[in-house]
N, C-alpha and C. Protein backbone atom coordinates (compact mmCIF):
# COMPACT_ATOMS: atom_id res chain seq x y z
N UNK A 1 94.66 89.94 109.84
CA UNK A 1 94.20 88.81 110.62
C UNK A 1 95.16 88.64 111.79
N UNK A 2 94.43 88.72 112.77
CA UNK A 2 95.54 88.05 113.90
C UNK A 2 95.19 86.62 114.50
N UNK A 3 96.09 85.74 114.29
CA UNK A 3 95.73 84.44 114.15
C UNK A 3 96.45 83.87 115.78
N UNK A 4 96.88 84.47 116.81
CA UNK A 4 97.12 83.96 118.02
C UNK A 4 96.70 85.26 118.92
N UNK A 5 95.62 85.97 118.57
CA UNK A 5 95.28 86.93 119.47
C UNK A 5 94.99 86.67 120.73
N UNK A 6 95.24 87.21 121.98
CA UNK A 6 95.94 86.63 123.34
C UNK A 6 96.55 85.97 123.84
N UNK A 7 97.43 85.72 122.51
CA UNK A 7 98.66 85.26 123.12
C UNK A 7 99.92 86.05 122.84
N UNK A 8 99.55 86.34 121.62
CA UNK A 8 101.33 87.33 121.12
C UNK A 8 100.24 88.60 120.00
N UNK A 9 101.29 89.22 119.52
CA UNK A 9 100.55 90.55 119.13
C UNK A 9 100.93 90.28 117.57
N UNK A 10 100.99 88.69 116.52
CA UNK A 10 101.77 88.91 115.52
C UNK A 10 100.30 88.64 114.49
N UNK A 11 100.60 89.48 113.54
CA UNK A 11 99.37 90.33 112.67
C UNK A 11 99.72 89.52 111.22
N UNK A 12 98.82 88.90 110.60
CA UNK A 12 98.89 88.56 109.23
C UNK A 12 98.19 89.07 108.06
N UNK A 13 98.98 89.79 107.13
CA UNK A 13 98.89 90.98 106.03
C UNK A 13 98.22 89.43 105.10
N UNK A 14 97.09 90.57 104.21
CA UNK A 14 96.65 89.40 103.31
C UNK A 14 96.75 90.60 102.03
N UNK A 15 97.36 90.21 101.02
CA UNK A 15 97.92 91.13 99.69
C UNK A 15 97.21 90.23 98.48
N UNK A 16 96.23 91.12 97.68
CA UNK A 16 95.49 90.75 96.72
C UNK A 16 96.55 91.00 95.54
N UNK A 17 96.66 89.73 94.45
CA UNK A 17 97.31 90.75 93.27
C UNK A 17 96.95 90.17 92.29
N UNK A 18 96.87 90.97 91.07
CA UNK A 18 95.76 90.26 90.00
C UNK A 18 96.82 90.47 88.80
N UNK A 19 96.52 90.10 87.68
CA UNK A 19 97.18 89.95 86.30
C UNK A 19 98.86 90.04 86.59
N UNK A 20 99.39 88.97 87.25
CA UNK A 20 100.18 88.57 87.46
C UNK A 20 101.06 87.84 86.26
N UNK A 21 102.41 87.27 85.97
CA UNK A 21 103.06 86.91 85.00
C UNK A 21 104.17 85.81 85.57
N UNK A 22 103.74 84.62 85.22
CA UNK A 22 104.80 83.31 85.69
C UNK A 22 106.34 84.03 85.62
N UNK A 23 107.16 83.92 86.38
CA UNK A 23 108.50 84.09 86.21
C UNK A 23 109.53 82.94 86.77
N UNK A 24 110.59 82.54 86.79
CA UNK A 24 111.86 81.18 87.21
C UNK A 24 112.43 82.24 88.03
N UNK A 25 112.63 83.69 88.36
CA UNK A 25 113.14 84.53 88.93
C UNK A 25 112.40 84.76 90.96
N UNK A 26 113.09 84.31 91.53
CA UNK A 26 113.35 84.69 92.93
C UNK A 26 114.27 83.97 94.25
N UNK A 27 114.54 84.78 95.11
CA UNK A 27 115.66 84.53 95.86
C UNK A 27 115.13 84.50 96.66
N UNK A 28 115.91 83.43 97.79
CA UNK A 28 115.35 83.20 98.97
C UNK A 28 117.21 82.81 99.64
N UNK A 29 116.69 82.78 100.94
CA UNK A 29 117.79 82.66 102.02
C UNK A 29 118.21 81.04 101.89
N UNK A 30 119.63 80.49 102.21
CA UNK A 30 120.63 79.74 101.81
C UNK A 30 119.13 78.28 102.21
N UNK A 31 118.84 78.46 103.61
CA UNK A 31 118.04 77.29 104.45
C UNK A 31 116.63 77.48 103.93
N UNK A 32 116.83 78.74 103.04
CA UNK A 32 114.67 78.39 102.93
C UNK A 32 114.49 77.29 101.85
N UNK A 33 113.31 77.08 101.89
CA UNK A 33 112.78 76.16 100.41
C UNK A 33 111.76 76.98 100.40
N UNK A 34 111.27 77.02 99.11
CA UNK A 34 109.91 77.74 98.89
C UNK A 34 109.18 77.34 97.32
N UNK A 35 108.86 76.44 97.58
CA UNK A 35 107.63 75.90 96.50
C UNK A 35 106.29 76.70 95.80
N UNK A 36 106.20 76.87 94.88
CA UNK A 36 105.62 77.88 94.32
C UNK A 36 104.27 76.88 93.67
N UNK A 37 103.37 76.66 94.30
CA UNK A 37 101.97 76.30 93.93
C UNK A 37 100.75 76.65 93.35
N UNK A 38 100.57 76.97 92.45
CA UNK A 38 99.24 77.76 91.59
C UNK A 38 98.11 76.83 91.74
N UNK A 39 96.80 77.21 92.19
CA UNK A 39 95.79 76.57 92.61
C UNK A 39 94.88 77.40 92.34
N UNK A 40 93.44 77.11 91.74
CA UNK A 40 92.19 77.84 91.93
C UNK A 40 91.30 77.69 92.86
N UNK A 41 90.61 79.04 93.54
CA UNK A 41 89.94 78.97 94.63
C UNK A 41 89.19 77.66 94.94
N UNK A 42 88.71 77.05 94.34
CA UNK A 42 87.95 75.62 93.69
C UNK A 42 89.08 74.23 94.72
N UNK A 43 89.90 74.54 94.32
CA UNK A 43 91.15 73.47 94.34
C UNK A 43 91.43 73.97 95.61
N UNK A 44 91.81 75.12 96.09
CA UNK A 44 92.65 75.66 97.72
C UNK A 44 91.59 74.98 98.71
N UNK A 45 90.02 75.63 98.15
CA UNK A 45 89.05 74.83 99.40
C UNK A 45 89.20 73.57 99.02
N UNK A 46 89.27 72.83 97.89
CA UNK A 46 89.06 71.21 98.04
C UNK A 46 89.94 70.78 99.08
N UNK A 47 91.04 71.65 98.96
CA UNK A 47 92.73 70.75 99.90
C UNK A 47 92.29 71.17 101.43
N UNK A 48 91.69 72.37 101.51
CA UNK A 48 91.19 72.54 102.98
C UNK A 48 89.74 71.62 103.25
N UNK A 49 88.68 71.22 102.86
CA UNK A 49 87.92 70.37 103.18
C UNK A 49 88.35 68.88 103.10
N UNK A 50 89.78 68.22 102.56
CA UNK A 50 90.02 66.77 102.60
C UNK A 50 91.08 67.06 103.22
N UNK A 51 91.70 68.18 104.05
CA UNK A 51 92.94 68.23 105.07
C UNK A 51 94.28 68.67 104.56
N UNK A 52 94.25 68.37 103.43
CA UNK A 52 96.08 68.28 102.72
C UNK A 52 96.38 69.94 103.03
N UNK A 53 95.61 70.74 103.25
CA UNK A 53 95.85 72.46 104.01
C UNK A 53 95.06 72.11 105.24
N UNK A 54 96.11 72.73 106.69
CA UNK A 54 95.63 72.87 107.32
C UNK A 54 96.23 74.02 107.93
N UNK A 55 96.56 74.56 107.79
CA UNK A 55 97.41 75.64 108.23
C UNK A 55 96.37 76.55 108.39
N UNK A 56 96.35 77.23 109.63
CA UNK A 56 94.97 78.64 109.84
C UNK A 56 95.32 79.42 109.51
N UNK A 57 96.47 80.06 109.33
CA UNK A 57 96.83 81.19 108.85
C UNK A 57 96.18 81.66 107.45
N UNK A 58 96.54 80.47 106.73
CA UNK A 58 96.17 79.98 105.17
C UNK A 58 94.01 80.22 104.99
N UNK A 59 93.93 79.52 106.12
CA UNK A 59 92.14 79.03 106.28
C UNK A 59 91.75 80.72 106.51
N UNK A 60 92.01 81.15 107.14
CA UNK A 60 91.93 82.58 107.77
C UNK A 60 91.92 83.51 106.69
N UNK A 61 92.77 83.80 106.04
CA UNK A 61 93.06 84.65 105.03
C UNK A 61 92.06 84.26 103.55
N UNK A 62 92.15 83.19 103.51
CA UNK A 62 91.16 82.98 102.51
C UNK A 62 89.00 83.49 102.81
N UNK A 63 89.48 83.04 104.11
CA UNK A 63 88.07 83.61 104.53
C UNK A 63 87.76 84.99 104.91
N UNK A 64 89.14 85.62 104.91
CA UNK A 64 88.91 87.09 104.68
C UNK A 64 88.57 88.12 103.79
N UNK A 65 89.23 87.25 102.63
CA UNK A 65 89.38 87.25 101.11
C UNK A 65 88.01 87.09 100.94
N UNK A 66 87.29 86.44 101.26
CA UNK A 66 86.06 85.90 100.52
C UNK A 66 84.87 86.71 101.20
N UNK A 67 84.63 87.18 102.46
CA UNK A 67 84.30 87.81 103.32
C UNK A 67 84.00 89.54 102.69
N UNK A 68 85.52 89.84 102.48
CA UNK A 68 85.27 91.63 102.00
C UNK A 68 85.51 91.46 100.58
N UNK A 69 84.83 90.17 100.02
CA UNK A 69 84.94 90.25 98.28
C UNK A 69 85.99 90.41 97.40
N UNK A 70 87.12 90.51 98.08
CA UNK A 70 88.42 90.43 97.04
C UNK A 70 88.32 89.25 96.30
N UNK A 71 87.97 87.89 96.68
CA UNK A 71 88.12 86.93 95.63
C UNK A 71 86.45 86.44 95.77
């Protein structure tokens, strides 16, 4: 997905992964935060149709997802 096409050339990878396994294990840089949210497709569109997601990047990728049938 390229989500500012004519303006900059920056490309967003969308990575399917299935039978996945909860883990407390990952590292991030001293200033990041990174919140780890589990949601069903059901729930991601509810938060994008009442606003609480608005991020296109996010809107984009899901509709790509849904588009070439990965989810």
């Amino acid at each position: 997905v390229t989500p500012l096409a004519g303006f900059c050339d920056e490309i967003q990878y969308l990575f399917v992964a299935e039978h996945l396994a909860k883990t407390n294990r990952y590292e991030c840089d001293d200033d990041e935060v990174i919140e780890v949210v589990t949601l069903s497709r059901e729930q991601l569109e509810e938060k994008i149709i009442d606003g609480t997601i608005t991020d296109a990047k996010t809107i984009a990728c899901l509709s790509k997802a849904r588009l070439c049938g990965y989810i």
